[in-house]
Every structure is written in C-alpha cells, then in structure tokens.
C-alpha atoms as a PDB file:
ATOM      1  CA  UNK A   1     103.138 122.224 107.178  1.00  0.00           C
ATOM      2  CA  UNK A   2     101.209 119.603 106.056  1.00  0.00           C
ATOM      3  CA  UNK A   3      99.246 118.181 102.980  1.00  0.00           C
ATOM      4  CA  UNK A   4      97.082 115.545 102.708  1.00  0.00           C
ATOM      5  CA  UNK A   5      95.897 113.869  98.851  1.00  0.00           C
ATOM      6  CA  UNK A   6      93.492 110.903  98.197  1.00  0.00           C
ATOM      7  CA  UNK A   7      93.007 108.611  95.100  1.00  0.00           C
ATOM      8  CA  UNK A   8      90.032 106.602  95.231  1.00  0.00           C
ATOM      9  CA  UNK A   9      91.109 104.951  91.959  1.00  0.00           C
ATOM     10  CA  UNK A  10      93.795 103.222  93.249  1.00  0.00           C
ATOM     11  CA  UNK A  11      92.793 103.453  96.852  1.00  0.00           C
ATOM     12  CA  UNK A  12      95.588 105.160  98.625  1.00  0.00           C
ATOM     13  CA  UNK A  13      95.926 107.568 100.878  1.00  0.00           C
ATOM     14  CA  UNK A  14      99.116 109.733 101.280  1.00  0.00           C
ATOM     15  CA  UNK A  15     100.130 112.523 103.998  1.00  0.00           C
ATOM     16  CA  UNK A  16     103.605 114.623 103.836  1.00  0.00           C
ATOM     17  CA  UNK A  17     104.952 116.965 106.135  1.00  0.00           C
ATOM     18  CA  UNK A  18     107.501 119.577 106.213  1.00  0.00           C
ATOM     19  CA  UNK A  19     109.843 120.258 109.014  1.00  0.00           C
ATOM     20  CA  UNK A  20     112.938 122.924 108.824  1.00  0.00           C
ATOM     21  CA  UNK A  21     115.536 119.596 108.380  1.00  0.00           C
ATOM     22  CA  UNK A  22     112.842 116.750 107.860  1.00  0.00           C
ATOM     23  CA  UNK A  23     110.475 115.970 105.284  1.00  0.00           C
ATOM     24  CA  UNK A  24     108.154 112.921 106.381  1.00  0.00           C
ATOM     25  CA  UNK A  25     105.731 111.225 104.133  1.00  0.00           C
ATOM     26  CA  UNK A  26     103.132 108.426 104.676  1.00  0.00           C
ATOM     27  CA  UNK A  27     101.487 106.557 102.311  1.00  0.00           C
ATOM     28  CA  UNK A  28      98.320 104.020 102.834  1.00  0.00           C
ATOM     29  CA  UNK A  29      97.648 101.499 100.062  1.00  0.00           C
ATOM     30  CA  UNK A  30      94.297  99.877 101.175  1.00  0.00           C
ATOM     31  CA  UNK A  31      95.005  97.208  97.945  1.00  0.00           C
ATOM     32  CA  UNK A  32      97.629  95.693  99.108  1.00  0.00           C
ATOM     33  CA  UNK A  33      97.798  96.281 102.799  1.00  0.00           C
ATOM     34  CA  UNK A  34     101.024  98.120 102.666  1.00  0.00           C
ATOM     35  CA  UNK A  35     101.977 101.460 104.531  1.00  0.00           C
ATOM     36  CA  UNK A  36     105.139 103.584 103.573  1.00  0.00           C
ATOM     37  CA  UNK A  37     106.895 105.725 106.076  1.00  0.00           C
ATOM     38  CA  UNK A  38     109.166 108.164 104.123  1.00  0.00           C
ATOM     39  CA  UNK A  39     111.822 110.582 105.744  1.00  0.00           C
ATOM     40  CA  UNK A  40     114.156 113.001 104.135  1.00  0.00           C
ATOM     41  CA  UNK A  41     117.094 113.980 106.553  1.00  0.00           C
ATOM     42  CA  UNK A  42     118.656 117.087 106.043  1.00  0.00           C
ATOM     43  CA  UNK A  43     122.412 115.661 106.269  1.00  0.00           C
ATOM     44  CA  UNK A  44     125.256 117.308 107.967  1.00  0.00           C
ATOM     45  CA  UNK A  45     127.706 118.338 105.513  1.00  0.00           C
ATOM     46  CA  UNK A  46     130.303 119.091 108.015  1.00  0.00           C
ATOM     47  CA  UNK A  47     129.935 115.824 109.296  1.00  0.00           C
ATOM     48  CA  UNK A  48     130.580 114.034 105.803  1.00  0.00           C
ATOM     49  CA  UNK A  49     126.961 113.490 105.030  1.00  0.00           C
ATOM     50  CA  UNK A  50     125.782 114.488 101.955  1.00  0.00           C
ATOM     51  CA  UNK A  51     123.200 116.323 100.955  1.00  0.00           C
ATOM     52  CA  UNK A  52     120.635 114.408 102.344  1.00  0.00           C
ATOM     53  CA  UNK A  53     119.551 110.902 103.638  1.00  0.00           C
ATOM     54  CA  UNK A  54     116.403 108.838 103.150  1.00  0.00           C
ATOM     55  CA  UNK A  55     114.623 106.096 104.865  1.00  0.00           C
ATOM     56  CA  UNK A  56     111.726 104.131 103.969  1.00  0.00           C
ATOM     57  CA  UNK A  57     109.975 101.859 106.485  1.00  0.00           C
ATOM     58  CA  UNK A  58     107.181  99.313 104.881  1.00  0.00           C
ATOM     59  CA  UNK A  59     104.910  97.325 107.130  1.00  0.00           C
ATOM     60  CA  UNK A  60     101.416  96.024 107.158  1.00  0.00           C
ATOM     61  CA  UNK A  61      98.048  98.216 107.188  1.00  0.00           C
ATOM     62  CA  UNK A  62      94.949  97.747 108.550  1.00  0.00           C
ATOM     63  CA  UNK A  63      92.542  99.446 107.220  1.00  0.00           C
ATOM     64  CA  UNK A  64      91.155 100.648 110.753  1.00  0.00           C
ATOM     65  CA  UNK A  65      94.341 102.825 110.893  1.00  0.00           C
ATOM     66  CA  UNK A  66      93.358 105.795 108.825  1.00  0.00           C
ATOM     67  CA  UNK A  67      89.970 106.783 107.353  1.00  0.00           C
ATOM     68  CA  UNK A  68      89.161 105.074 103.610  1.00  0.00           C
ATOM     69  CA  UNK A  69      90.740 106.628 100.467  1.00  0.00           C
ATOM     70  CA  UNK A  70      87.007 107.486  99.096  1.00  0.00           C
ATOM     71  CA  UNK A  71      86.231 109.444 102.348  1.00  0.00           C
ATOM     72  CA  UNK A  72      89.504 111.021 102.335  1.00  0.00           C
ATOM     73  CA  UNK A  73      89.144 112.502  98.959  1.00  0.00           C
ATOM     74  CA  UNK A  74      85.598 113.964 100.299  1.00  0.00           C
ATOM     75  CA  UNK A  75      87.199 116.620 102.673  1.00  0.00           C
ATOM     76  CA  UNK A  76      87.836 120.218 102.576  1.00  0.00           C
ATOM     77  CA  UNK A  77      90.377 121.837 103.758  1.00  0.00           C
ATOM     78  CA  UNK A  78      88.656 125.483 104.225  1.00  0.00           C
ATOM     79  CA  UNK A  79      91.547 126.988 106.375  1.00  0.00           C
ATOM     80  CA  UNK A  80      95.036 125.107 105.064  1.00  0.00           C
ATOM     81  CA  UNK A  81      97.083 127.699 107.141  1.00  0.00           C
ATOM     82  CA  UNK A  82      95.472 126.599 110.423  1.00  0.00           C
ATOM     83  CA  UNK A  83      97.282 125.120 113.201  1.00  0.00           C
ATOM     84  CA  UNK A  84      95.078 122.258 114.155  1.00  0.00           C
ATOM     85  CA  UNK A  85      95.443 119.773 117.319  1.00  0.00           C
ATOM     86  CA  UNK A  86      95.109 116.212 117.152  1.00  0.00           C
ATOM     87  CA  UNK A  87      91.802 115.092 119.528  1.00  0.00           C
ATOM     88  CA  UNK A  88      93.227 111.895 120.323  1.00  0.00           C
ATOM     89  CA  UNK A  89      97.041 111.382 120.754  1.00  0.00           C
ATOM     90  CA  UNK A  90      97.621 107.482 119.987  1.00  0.00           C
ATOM     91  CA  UNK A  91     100.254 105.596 121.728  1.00  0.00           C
ATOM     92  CA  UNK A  92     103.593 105.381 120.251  1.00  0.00           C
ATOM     93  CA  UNK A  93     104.648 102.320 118.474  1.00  0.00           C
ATOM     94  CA  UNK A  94     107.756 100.716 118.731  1.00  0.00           C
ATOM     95  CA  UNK A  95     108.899  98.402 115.711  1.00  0.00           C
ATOM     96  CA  UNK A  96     111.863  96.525 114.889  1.00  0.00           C
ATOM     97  CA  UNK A  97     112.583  96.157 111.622  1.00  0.00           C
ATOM     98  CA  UNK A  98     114.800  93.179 110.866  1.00  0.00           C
ATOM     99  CA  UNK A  99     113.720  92.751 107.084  1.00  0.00           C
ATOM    100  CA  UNK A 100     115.350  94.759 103.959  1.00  0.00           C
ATOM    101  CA  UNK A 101     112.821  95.447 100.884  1.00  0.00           C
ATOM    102  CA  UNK A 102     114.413  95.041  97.417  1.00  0.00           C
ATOM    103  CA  UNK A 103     113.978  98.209  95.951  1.00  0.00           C
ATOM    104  CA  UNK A 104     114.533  96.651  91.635  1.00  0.00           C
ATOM    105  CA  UNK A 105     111.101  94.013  92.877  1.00  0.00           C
ATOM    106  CA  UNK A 106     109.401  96.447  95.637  1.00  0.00           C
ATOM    107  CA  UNK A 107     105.992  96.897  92.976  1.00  0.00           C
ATOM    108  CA  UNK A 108     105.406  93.579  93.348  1.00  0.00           C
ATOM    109  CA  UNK A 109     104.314  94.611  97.197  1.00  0.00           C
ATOM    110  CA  UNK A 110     102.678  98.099  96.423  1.00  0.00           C
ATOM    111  CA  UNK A 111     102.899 100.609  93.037  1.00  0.00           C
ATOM    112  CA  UNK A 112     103.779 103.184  94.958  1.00  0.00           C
ATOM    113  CA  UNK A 113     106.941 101.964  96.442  1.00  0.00           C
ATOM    114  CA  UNK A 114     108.924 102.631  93.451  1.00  0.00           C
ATOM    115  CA  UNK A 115     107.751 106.349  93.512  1.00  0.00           C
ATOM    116  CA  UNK A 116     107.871 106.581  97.448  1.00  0.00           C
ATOM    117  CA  UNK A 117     111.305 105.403  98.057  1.00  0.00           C
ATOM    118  CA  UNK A 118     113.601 106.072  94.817  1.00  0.00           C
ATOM    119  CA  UNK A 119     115.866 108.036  97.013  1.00  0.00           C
ATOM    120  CA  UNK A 120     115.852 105.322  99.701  1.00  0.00           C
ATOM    121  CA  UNK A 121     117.488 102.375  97.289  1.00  0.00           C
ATOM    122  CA  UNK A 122     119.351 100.777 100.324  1.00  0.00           C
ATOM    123  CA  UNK A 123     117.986 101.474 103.095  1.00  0.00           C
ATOM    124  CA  UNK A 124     113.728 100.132 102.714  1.00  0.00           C
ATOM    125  CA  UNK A 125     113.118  98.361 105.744  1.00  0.00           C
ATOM    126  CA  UNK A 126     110.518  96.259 107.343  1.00  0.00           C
ATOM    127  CA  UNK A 127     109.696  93.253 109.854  1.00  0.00           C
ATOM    128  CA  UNK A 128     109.844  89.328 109.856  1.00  0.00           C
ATOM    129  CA  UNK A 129     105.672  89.067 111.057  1.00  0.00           C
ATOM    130  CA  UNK A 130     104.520  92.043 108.118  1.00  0.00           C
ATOM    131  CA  UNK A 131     106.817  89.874 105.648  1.00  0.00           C
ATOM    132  CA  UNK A 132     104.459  86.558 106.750  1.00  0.00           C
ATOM    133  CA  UNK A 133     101.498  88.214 106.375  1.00  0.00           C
ATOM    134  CA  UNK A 134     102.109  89.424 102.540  1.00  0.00           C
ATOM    135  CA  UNK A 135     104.040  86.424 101.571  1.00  0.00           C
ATOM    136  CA  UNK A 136     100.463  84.545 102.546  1.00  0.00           C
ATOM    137  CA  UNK A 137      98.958  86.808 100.535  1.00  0.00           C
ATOM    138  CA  UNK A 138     100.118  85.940  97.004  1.00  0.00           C
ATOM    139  CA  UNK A 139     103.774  88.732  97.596  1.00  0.00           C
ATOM    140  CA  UNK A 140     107.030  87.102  95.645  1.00  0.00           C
ATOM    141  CA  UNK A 141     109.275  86.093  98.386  1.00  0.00           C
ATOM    142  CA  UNK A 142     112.237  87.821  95.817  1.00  0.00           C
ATOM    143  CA  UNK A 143     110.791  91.278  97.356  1.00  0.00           C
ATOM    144  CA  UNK A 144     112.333  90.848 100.967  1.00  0.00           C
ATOM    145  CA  UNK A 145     115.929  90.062 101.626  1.00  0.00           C
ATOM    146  CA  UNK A 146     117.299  89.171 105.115  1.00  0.00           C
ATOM    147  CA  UNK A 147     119.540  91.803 107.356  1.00  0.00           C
ATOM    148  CA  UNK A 148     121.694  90.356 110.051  1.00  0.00           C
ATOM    149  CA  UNK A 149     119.534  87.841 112.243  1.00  0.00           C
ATOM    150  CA  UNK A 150     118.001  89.597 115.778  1.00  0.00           C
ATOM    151  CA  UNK A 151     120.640  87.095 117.753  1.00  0.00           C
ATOM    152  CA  UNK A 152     123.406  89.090 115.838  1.00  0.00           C
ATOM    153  CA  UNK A 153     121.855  92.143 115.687  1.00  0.00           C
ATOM    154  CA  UNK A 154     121.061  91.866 119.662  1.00  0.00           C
ATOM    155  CA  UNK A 155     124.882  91.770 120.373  1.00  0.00           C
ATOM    156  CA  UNK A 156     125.262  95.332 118.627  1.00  0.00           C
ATOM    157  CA  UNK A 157     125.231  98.274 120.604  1.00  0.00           C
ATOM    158  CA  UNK A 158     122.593 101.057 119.667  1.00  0.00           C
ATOM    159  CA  UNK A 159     124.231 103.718 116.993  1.00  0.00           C
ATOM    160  CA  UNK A 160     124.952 106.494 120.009  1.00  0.00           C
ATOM    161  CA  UNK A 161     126.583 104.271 121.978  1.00  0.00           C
ATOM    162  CA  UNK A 162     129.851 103.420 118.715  1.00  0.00           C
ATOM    163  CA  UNK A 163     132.106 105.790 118.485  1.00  0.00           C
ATOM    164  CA  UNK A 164     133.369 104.648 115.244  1.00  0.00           C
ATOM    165  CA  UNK A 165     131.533 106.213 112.508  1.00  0.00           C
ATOM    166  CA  UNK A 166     132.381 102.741 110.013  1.00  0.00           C
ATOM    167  CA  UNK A 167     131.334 100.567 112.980  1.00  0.00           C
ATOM    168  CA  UNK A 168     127.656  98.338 112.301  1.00  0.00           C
ATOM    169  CA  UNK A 169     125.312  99.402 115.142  1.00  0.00           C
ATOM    170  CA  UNK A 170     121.491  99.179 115.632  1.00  0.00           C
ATOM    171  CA  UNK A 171     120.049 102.982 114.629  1.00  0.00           C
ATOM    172  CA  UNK A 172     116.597 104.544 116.023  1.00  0.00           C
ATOM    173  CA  UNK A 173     114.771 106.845 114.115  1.00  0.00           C
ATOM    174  CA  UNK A 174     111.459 108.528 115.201  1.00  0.00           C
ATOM    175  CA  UNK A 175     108.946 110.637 113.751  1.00  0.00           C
ATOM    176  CA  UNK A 176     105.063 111.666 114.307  1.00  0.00           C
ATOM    177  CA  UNK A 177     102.178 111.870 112.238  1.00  0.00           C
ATOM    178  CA  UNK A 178     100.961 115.250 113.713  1.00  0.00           C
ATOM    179  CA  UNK A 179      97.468 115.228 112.607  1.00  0.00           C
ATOM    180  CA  UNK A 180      95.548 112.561 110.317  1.00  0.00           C
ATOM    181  CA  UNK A 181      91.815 111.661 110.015  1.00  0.00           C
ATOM    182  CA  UNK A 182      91.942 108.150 111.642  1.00  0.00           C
ATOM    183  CA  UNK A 183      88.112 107.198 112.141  1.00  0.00           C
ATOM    184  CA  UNK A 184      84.971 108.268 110.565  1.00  0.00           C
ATOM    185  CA  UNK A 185      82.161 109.826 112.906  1.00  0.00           C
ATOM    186  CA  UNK A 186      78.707 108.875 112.849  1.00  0.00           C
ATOM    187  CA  UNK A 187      75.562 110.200 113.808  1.00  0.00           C
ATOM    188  CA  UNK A 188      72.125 109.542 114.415  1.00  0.00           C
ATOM    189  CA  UNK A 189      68.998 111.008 113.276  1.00  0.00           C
ATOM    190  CA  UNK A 190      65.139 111.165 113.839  1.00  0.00           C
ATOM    191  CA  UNK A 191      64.812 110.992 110.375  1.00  0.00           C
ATOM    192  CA  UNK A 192      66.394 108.122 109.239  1.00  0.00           C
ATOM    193  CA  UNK A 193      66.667 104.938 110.237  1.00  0.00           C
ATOM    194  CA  UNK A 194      70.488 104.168 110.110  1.00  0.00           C
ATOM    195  CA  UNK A 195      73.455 106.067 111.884  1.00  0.00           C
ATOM    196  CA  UNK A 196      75.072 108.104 108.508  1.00  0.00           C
ATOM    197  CA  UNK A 197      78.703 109.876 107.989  1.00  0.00           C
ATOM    198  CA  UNK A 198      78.942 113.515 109.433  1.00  0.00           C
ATOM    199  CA  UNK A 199      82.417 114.211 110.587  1.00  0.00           C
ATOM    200  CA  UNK A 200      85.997 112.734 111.415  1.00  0.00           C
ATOM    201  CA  UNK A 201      87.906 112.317 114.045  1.00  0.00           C
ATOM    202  CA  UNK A 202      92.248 113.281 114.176  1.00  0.00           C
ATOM    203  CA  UNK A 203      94.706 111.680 115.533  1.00  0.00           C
ATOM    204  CA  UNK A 204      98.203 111.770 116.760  1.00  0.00           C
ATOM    205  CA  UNK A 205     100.576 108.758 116.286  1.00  0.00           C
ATOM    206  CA  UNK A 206     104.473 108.590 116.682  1.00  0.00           C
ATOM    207  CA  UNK A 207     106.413 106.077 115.470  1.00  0.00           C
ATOM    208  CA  UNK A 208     110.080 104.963 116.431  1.00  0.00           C
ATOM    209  CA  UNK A 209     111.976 102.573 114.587  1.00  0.00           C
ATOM    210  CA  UNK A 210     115.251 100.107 115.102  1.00  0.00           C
ATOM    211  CA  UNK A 211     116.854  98.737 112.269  1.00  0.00           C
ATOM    212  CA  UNK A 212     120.466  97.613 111.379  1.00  0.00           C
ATOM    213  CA  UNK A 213     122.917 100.028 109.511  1.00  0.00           C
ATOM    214  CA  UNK A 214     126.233  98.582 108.234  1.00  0.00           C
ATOM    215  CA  UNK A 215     128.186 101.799 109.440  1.00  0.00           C
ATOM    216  CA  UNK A 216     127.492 104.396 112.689  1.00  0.00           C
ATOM    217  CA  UNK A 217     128.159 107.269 109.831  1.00  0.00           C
ATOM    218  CA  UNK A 218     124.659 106.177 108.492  1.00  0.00           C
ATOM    219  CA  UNK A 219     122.815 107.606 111.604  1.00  0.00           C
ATOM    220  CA  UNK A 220     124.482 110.383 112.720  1.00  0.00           C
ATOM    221  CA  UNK A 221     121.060 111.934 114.652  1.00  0.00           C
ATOM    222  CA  UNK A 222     120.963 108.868 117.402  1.00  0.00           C
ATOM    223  CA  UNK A 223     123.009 110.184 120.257  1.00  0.00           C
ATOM    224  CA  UNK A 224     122.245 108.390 123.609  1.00  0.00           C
ATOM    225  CA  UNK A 225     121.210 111.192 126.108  1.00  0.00           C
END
C-alpha cells in the first residue's frame, strides 16, 4: 500500500509504503536538495531486537529525480486500491554511505529531517561527495560527523559474513520505490504553439545501501546467501 502527499509551500514531496514487516518512506525537499530514505524494520523479538529498528539514509536530490512538488499536488488518485505497474523500471543504485548525520543539528540540512528520522537518532547516514555538495552550499559542517574511514571500514567483513552479534561489520540494506511519478509528459497540439503538461510517467527505482554498524546485532536481516 502506498500513499503519496505534496506541499507546494514548502516544496516537498513525500511517498510511504507499507509492507507486512517494513514501512519505507521517501521524502524530496526540492529547497534544499536533500532526499530522506526512511525504513521501519519490524525487529525480531526472539532474536533480542526490540520492537522495531529504523534507518534513515540522506543524500543529494536532483530535481530531475521525481516530478515537482506543485505538479505532484495536481494529481488524482481516482482508484487508490489499484495495483499499478511501474512503466519504466530504473536501474538500481548502489551507495555507500560513509557519513553519519547529527540528528540534535539535522534542520540545518532539511526541516523535515527532524520529523522524518526521530526514531532513527543513531543511525542517519549519508556519503562523503552529497556532504561536499551541501557544505558548498551554505550547510554547517556541525551537521555531519565522520564513521570509521572506507580504508577501515574496507577491512570489515559484510554483516552476514560475523558471526558475533557485538562484532562491527559493514550492513546492506535494500528497498524499492515501487511506483512514483518521475517525469512529466508533454504533448503537442494544433492549437497552440508550445508543447503543454498532459500526463506523467512512473517509475521503478531500488536502492541498496552499505554503511557501518558498531555491532552485527544491529542488522540482523543481511545473511550472505
């Protein structure tokens, strides 16, 4: 299930979808050129997780990514109950995120991180080139703090490889954005002169991440095949 909301105001975009033990949410904010990946994970209680766990991943947007807030807000949604398909599946991105956020100064980077990631205190991540590009842009430097460098983190084995649950290992996490407007169509017309708005098009986009966790217990759902 999945539900998509617009404000033109402060020019955002956000998406959130519900799985049976995930609930993802994505957040565009054109102002600051800042997109929030969201997941709550179910945890495994007889595993010694609790309840749940969250993850936030922050890096940079462009704007070509996702159709504008103002158009967003336009559309209808005349059948919400309707399985729709994607008409272009985008390649899957691969990031490594070797940056921390600091959740107490993350509204210095976007308003809605505070709101986005509460549950997520410890674990906001993002990447050494998105952290460049803000930091050029007027961000406080006080908003990113360094994880382990990539030389130490390259020495770690991936998460499903430790079998030592308090063990530091390099975690994956994936997840999909199953259907999004990601381009405005146009067409063309006798009548007028100029090619005007009449449609979108959807898109399919997975994600998967790497980042550093401090303990194997913190990413209990990356088991090497």
């Amino acid at each position: 299930e999945e539900s998509l909301q617009a404000d033109s105001d402060a020019d955002s975009v956000s998406l959130e979808l519900r799985r049976p033990d995930t609930l993802v949410s994505f957040t565009a904010d054109f102002k600051k050129d800042v997109k929030i990946f969201r997941a709550l994970i179910l945890g495994e209680l007889e595993k010694g997780q609790s309840q749940f766990q969250a993850l936030c991943f922050v890096t940079r947007l462009h704007h070509s990514e996702i159709i504008p807030s103002e158009a967003m807000a336009k559309l209808r949604q005349k059948n919400p109950r309707a399985v729709r398909q994607a008409e272009e599946v985008r390649a899957l991105e691969h990031l490594h995120m070797d940056m921390a956020v600091n959740f107490s100064q993350g509204s210095l980077l976007s308003l809605h991180l505070r709101n986005v990631c509460a549950e997520a205190v410890d674990a906001i991540y993002t990447r050494q080139e998105d952290v460049q590009f803000w930091l050029e842009h007027g961000v406080d430097s006080s908003v990113f703090e360094a994880l382990p460098k990539a030389s130490e983190q390259a020495e770690l084995p991936r998460c499903g490889q430790v079998g030592d649950r308090g063990k530091p290992c390099v975690c994956r996490y994936g997840l999909s954005l199953a259907w999004y407007p990601c381009m405005l169509k146009y067409c063309h017309s006798r009548d007028r002169p100029a090619p005007y708005k009449c449609g979108i098009r959807s898109c399919q986009k997975g994600y998967s991440f790497d980042f550093y966790v401090p303990q194997r217990q913190l990413c209990l759902w990356d088991e090497d095949p």
